[in-house]
PDB file of N, CA and C in Angstrom:
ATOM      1  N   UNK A   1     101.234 119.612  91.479  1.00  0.00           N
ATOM      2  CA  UNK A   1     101.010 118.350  92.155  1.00  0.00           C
ATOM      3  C   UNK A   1     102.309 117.546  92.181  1.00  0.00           C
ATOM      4  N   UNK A   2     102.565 116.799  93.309  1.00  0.00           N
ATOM      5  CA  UNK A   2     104.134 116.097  93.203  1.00  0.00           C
ATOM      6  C   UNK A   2     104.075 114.831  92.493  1.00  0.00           C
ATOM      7  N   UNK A   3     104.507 114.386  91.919  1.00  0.00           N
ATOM      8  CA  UNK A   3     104.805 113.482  90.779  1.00  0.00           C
ATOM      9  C   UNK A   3     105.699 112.619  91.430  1.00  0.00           C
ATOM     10  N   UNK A   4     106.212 112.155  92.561  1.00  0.00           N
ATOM     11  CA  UNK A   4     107.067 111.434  92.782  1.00  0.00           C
ATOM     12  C   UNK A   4     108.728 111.365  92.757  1.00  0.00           C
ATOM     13  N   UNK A   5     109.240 112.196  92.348  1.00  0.00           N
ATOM     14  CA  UNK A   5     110.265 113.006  92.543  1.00  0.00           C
ATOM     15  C   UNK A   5     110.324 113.937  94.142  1.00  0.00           C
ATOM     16  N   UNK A   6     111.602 113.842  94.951  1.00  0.00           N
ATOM     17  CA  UNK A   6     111.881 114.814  95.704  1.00  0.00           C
ATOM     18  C   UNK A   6     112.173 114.189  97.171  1.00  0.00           C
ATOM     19  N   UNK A   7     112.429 114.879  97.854  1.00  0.00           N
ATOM     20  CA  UNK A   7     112.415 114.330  99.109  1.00  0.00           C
ATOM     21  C   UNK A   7     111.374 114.940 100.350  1.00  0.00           C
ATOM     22  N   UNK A   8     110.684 113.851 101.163  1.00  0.00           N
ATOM     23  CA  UNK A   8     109.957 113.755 102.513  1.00  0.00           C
ATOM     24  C   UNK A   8     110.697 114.336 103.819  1.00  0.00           C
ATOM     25  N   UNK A   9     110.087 115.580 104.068  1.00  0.00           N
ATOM     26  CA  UNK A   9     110.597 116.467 105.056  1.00  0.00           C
ATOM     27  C   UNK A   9     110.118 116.053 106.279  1.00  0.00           C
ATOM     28  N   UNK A  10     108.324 115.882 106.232  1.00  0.00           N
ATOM     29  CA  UNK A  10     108.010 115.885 107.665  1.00  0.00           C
ATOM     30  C   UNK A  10     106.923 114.627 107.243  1.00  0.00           C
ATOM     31  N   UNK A  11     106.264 113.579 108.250  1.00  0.00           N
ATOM     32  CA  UNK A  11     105.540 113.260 108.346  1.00  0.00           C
ATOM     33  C   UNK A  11     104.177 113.929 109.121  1.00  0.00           C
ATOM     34  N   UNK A  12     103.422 113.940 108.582  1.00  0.00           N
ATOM     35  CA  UNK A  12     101.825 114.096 109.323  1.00  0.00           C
ATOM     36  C   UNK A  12     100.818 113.398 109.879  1.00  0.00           C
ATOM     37  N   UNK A  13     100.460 113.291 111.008  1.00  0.00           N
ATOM     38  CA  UNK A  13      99.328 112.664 111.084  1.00  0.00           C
ATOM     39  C   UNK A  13      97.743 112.550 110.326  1.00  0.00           C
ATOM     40  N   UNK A  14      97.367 111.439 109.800  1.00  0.00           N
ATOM     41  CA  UNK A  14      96.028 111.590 109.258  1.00  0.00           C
ATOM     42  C   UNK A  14      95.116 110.380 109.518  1.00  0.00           C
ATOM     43  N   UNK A  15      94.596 110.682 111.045  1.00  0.00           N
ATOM     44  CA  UNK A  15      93.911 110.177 111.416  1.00  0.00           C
ATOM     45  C   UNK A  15      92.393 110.666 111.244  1.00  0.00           C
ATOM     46  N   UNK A  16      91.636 109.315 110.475  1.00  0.00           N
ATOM     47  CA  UNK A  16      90.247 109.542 110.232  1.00  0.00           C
ATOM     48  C   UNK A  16      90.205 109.490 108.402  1.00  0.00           C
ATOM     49  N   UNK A  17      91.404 109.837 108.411  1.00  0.00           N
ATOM     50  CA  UNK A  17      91.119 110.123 106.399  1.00  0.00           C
ATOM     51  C   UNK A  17      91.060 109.432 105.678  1.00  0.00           C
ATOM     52  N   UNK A  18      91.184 109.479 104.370  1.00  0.00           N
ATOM     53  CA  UNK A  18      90.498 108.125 103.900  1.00  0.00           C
ATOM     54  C   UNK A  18      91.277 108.708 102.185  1.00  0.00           C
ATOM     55  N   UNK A  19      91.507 107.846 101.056  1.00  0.00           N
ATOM     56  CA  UNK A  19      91.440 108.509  99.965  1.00  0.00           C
ATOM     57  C   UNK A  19      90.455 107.314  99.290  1.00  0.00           C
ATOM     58  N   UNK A  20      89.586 108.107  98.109  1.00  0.00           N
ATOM     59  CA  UNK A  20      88.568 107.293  97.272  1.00  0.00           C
ATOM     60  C   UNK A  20      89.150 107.258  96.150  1.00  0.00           C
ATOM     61  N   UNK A  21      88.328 105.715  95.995  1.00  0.00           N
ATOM     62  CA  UNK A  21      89.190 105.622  94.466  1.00  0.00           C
ATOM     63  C   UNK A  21      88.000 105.310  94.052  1.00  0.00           C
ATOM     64  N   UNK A  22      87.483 105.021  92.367  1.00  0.00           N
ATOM     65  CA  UNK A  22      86.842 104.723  91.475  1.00  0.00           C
ATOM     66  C   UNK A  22      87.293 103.395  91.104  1.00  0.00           C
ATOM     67  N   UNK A  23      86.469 102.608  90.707  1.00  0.00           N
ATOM     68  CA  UNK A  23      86.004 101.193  89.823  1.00  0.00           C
ATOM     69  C   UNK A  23      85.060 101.675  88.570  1.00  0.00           C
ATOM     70  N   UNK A  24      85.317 102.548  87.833  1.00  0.00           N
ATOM     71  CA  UNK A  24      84.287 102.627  86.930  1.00  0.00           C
ATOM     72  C   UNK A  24      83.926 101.174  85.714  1.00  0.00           C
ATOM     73  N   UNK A  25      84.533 100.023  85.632  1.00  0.00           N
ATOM     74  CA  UNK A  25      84.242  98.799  85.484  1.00  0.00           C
ATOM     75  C   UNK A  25      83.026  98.492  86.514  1.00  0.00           C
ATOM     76  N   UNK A  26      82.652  98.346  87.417  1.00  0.00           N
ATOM     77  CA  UNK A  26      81.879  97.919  88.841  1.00  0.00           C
ATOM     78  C   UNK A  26      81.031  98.971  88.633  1.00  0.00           C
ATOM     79  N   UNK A  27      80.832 100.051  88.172  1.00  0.00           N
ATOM     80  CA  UNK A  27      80.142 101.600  88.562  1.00  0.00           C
ATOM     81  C   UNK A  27      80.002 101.619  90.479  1.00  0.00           C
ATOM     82  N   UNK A  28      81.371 101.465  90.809  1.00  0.00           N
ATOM     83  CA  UNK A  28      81.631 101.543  92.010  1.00  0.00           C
ATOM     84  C   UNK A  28      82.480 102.230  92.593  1.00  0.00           C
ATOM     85  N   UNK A  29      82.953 102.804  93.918  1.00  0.00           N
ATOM     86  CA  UNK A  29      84.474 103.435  94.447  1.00  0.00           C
ATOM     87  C   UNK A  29      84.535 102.340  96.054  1.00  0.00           C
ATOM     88  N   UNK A  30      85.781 102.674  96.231  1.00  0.00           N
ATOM     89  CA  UNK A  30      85.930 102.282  97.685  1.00  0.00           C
ATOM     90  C   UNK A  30      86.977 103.121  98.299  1.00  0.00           C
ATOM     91  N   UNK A  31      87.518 102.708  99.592  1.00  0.00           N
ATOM     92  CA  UNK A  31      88.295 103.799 100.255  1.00  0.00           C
ATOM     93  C   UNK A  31      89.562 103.020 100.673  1.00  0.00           C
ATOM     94  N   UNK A  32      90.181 103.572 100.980  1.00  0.00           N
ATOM     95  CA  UNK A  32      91.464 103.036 102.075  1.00  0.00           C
ATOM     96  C   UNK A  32      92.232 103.661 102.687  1.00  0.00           C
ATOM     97  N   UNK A  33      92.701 103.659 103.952  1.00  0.00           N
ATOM     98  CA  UNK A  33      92.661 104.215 104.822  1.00  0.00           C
ATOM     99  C   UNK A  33      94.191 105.147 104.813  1.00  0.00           C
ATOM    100  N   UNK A  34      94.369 106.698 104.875  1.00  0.00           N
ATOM    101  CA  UNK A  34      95.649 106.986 104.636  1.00  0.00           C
ATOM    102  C   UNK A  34      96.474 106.783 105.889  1.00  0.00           C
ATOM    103  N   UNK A  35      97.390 106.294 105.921  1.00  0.00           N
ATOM    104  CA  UNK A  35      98.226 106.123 106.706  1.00  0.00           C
ATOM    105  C   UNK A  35      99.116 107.429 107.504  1.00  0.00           C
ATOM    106  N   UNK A  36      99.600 108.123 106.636  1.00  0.00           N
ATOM    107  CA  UNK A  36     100.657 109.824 106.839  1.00  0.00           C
ATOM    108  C   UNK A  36      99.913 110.650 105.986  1.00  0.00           C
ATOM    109  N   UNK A  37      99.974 111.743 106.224  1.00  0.00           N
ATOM    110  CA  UNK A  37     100.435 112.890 105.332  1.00  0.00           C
ATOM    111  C   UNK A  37     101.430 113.130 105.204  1.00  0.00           C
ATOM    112  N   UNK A  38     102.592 113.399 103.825  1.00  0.00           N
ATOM    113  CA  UNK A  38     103.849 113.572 103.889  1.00  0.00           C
ATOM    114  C   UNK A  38     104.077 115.243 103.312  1.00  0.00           C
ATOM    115  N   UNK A  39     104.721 115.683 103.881  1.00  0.00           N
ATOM    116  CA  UNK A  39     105.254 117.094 103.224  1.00  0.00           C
ATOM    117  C   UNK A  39     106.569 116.595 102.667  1.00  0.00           C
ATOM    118  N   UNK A  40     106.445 117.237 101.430  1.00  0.00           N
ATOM    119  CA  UNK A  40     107.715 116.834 100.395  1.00  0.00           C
ATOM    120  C   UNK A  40     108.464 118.324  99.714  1.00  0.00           C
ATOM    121  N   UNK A  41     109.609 117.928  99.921  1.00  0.00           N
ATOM    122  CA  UNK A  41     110.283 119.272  99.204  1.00  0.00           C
ATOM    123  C   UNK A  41     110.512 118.563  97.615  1.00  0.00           C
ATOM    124  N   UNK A  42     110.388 118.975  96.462  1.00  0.00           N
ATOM    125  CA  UNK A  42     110.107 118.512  95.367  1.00  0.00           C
ATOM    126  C   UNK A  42     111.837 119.198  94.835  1.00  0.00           C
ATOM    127  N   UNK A  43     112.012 118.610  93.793  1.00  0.00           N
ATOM    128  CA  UNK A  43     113.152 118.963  92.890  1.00  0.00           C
ATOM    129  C   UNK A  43     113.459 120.606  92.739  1.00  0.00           C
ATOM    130  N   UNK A  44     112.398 121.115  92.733  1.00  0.00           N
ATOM    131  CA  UNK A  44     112.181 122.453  91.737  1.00  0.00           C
ATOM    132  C   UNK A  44     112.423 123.314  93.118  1.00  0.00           C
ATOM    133  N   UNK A  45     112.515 122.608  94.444  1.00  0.00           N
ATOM    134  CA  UNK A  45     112.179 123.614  96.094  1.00  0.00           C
ATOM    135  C   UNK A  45     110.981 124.076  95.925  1.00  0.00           C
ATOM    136  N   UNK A  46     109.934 123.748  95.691  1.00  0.00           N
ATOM    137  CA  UNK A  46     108.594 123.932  95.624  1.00  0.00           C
ATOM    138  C   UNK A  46     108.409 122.414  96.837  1.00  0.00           C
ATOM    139  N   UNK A  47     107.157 123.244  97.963  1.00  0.00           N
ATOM    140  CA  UNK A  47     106.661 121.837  98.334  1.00  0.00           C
ATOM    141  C   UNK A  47     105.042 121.689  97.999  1.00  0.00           C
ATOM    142  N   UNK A  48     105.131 120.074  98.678  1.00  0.00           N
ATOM    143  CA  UNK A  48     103.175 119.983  98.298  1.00  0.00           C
ATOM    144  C   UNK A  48     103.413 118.872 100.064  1.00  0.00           C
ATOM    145  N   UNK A  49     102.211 118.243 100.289  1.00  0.00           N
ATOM    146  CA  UNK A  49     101.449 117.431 101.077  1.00  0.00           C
ATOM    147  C   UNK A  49     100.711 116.696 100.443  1.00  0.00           C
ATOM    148  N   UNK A  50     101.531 115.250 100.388  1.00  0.00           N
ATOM    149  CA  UNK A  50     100.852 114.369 100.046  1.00  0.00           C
ATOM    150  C   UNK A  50     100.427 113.164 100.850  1.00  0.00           C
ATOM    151  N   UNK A  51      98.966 112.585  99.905  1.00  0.00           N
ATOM    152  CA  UNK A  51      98.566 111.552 101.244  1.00  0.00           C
ATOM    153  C   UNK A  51      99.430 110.375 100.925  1.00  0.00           C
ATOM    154  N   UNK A  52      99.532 109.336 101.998  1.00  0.00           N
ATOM    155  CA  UNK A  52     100.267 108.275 102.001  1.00  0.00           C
ATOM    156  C   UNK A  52      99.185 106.527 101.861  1.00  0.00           C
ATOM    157  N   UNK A  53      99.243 105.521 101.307  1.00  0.00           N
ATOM    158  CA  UNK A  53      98.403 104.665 101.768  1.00  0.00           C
ATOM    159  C   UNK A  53      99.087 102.925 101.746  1.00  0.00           C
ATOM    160  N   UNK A  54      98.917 102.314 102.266  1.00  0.00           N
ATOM    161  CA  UNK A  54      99.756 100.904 101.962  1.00  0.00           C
ATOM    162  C   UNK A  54      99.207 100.506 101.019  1.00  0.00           C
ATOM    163  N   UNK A  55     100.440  99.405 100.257  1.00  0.00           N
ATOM    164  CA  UNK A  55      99.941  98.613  99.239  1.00  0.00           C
ATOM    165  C   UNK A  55      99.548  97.010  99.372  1.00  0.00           C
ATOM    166  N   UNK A  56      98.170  97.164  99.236  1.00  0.00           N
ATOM    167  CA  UNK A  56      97.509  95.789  99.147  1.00  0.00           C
ATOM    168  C   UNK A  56      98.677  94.445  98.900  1.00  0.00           C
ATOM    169  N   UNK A  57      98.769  93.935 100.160  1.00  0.00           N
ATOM    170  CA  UNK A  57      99.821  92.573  99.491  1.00  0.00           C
ATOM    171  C   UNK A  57     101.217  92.846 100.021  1.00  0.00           C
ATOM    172  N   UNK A  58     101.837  94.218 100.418  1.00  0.00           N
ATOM    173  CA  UNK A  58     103.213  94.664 100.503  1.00  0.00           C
ATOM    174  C   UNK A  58     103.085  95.100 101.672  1.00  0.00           C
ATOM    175  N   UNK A  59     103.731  94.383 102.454  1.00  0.00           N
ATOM    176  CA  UNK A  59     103.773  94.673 103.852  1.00  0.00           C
ATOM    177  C   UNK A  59     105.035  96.140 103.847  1.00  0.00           C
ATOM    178  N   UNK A  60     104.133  96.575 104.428  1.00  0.00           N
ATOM    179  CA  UNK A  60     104.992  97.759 104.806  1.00  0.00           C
ATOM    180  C   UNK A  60     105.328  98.981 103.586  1.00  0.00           C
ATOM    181  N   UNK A  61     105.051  98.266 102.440  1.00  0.00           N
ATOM    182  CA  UNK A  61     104.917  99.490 101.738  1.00  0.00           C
ATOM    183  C   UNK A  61     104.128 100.624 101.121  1.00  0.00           C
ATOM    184  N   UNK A  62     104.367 101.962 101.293  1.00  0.00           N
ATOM    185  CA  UNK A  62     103.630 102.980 100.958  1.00  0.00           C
ATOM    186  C   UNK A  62     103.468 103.428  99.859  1.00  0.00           C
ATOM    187  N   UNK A  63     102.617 104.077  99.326  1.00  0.00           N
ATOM    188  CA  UNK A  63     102.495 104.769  97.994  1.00  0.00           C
ATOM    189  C   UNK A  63     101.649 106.218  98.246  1.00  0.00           C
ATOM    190  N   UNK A  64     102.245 107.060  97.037  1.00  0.00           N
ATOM    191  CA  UNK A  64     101.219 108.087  97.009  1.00  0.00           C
ATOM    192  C   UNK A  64      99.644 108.090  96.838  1.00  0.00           C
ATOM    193  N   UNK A  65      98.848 108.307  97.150  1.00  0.00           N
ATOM    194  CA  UNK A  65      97.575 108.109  96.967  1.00  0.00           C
ATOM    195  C   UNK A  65      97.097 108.742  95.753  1.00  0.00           C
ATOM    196  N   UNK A  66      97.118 109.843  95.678  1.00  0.00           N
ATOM    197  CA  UNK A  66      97.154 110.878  94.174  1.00  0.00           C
ATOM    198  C   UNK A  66      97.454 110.408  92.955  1.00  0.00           C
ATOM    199  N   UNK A  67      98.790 109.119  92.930  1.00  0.00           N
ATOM    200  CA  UNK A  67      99.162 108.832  91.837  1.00  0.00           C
ATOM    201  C   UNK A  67      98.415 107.614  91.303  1.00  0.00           C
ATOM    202  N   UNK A  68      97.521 106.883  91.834  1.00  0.00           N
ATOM    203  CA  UNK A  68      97.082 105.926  91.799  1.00  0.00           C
ATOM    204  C   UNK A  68      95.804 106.551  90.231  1.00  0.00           C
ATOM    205  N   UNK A  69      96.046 104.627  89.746  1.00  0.00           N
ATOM    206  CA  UNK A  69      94.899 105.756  88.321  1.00  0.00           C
ATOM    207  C   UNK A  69      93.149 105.345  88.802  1.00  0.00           C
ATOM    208  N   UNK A  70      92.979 105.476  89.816  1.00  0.00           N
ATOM    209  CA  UNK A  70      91.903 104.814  90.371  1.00  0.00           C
ATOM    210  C   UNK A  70      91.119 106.243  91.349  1.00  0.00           C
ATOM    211  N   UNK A  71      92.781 107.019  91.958  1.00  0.00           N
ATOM    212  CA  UNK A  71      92.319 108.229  92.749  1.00  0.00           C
ATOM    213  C   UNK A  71      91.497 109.119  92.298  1.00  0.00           C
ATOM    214  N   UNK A  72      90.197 109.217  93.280  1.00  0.00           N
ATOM    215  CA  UNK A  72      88.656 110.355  92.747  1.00  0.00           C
ATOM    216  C   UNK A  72      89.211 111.449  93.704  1.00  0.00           C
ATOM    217  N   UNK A  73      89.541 111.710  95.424  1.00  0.00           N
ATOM    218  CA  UNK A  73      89.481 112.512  96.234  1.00  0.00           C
ATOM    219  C   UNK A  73      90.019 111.442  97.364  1.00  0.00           C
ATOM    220  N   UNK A  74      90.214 112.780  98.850  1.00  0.00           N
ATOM    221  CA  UNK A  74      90.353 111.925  99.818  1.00  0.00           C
ATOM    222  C   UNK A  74      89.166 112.667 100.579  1.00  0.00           C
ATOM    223  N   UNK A  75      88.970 111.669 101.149  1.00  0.00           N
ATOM    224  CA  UNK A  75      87.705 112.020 102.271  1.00  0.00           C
ATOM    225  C   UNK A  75      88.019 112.108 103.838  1.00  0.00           C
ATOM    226  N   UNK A  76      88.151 113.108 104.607  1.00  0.00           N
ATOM    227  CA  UNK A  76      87.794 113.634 105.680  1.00  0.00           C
ATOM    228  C   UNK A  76      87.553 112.726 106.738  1.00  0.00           C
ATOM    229  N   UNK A  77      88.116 112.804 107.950  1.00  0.00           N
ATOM    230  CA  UNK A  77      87.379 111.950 109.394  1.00  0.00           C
ATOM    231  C   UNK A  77      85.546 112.385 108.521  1.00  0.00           C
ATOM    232  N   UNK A  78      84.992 111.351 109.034  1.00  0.00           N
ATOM    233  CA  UNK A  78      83.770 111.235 109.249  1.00  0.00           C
ATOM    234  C   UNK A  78      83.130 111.407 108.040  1.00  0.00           C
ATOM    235  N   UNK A  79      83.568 111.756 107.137  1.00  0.00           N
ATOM    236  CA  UNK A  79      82.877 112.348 105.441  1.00  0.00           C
ATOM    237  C   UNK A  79      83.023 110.453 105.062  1.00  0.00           C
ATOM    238  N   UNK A  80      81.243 110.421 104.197  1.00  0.00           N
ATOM    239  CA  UNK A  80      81.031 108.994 103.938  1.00  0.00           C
ATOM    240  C   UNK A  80      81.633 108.962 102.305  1.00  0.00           C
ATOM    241  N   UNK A  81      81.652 108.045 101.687  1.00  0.00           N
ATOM    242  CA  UNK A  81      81.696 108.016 100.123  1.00  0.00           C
ATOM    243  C   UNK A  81      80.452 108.727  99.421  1.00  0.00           C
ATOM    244  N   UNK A  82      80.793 109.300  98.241  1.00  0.00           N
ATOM    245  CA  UNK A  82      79.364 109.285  97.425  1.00  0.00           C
ATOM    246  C   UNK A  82      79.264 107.982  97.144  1.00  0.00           C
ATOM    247  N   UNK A  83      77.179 108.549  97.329  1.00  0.00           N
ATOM    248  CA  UNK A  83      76.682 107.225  96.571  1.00  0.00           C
ATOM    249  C   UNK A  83      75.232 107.833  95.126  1.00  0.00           C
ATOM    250  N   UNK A  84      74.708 107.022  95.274  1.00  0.00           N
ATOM    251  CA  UNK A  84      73.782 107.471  94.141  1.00  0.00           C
ATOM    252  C   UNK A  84      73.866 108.732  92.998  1.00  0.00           C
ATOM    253  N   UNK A  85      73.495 109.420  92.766  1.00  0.00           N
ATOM    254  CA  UNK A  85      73.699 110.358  91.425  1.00  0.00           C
ATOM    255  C   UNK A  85      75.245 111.359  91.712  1.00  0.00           C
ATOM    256  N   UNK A  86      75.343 111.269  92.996  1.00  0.00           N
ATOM    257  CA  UNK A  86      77.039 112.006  93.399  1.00  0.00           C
ATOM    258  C   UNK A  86      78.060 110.669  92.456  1.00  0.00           C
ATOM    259  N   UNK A  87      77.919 109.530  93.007  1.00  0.00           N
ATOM    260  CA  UNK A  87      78.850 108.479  92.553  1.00  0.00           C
ATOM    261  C   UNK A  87      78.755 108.533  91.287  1.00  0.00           C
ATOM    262  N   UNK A  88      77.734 108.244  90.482  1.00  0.00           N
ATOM    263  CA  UNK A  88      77.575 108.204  88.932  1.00  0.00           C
ATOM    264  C   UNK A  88      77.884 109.353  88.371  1.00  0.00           C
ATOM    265  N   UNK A  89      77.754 110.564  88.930  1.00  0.00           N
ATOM    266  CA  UNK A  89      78.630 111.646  87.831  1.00  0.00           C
ATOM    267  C   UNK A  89      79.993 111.636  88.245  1.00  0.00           C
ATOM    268  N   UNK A  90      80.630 111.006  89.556  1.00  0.00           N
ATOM    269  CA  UNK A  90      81.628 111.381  90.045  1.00  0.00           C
ATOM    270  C   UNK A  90      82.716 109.727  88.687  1.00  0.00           C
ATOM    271  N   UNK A  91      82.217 108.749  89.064  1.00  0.00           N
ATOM    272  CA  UNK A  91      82.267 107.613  87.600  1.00  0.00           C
ATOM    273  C   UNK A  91      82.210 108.011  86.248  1.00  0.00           C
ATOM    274  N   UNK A  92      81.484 108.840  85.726  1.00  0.00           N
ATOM    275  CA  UNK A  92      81.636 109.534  84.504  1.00  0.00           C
ATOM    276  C   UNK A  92      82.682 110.228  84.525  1.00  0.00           C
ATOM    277  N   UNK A  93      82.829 111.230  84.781  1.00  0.00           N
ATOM    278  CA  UNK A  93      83.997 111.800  85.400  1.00  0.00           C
ATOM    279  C   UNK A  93      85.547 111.049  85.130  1.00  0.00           C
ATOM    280  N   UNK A  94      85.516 110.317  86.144  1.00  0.00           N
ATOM    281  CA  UNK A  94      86.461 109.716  85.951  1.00  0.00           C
ATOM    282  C   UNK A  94      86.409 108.368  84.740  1.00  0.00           C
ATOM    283  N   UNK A  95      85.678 108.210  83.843  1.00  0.00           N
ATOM    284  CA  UNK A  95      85.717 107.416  82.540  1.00  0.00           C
ATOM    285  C   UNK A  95      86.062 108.317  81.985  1.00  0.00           C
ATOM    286  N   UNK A  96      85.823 109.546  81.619  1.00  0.00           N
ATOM    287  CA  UNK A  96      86.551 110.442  80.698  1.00  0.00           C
ATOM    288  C   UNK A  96      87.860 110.301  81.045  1.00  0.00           C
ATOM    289  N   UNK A  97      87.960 111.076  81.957  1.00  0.00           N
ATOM    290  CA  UNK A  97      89.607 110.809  82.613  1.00  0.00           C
ATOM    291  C   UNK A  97      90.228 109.944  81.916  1.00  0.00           C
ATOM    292  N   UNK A  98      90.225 108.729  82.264  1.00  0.00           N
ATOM    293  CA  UNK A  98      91.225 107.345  81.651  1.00  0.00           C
ATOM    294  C   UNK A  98      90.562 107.804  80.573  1.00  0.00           C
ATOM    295  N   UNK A  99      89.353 107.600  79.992  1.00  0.00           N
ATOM    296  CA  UNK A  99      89.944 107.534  77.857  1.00  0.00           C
ATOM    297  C   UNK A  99      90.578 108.670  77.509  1.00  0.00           C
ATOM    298  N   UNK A 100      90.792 109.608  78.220  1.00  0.00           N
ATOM    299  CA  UNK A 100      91.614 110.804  77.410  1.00  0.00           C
ATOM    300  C   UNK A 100      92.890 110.144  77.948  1.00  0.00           C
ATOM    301  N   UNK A 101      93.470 109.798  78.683  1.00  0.00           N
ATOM    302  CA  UNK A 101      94.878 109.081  79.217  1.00  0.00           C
ATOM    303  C   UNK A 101      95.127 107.683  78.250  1.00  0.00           C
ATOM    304  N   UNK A 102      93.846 107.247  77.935  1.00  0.00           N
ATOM    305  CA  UNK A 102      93.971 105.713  77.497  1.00  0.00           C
ATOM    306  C   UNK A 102      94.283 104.529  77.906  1.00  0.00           C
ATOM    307  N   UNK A 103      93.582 104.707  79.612  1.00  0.00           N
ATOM    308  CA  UNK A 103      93.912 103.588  80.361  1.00  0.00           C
ATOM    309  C   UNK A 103      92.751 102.564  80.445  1.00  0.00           C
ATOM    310  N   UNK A 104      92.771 101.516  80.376  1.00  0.00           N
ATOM    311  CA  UNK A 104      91.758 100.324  80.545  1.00  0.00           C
ATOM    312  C   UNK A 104      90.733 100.410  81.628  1.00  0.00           C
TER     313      UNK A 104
END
């Protein structure tokens, strides 16, 4: 997975996609909308494709979506969020996650 290191070869279009994040505080997720797909040549000449999304408040600036400590998946043109017993194991899930990391 790219870690943020390397350099952006090509941009992609990703229209329709979405990446989900978790609120497990809220027992909630929400989405936001990816902007690019980026293909990245990484340090090592290994590449990956990563999604792109703006940051709330920062005009114009992007972030990886993946790296975010909130990221569950990205979702597909037309694919809705989980909700009911999908969301709550998908929230468990990710509460383990952060206490093995030890994030708030």
């Amino acid at each position: 997975m790219y870690t943020g290191e390397g350099e952006i070869i090509q941009l992609l279009p990703a229209v329709g996609w979405q990446a989900l994040y978790g609120n497990p505080s809220f027992d909630d997720c929400y989405t936001v909308p990816l902007v690019t797909w980026a293909l990245v040549k990484m340090d090592d000449g290994k590449t990956d494709v990563v999604g792109l999304v703006l940051v709330e408040g920062f005009a114009g600036e992007m972030v990886i979506a993946e790296l975010g400590d909130y990221f569950m998946n990205f979702l597909g043109p037309g694919e809705d969020p989980p909700d009911g017993n999908e969301l709550a194991e998908a929230l468990e899930s990710l509460k383990s996650i952060f206490k093995e990391r030890d994030i708030a």
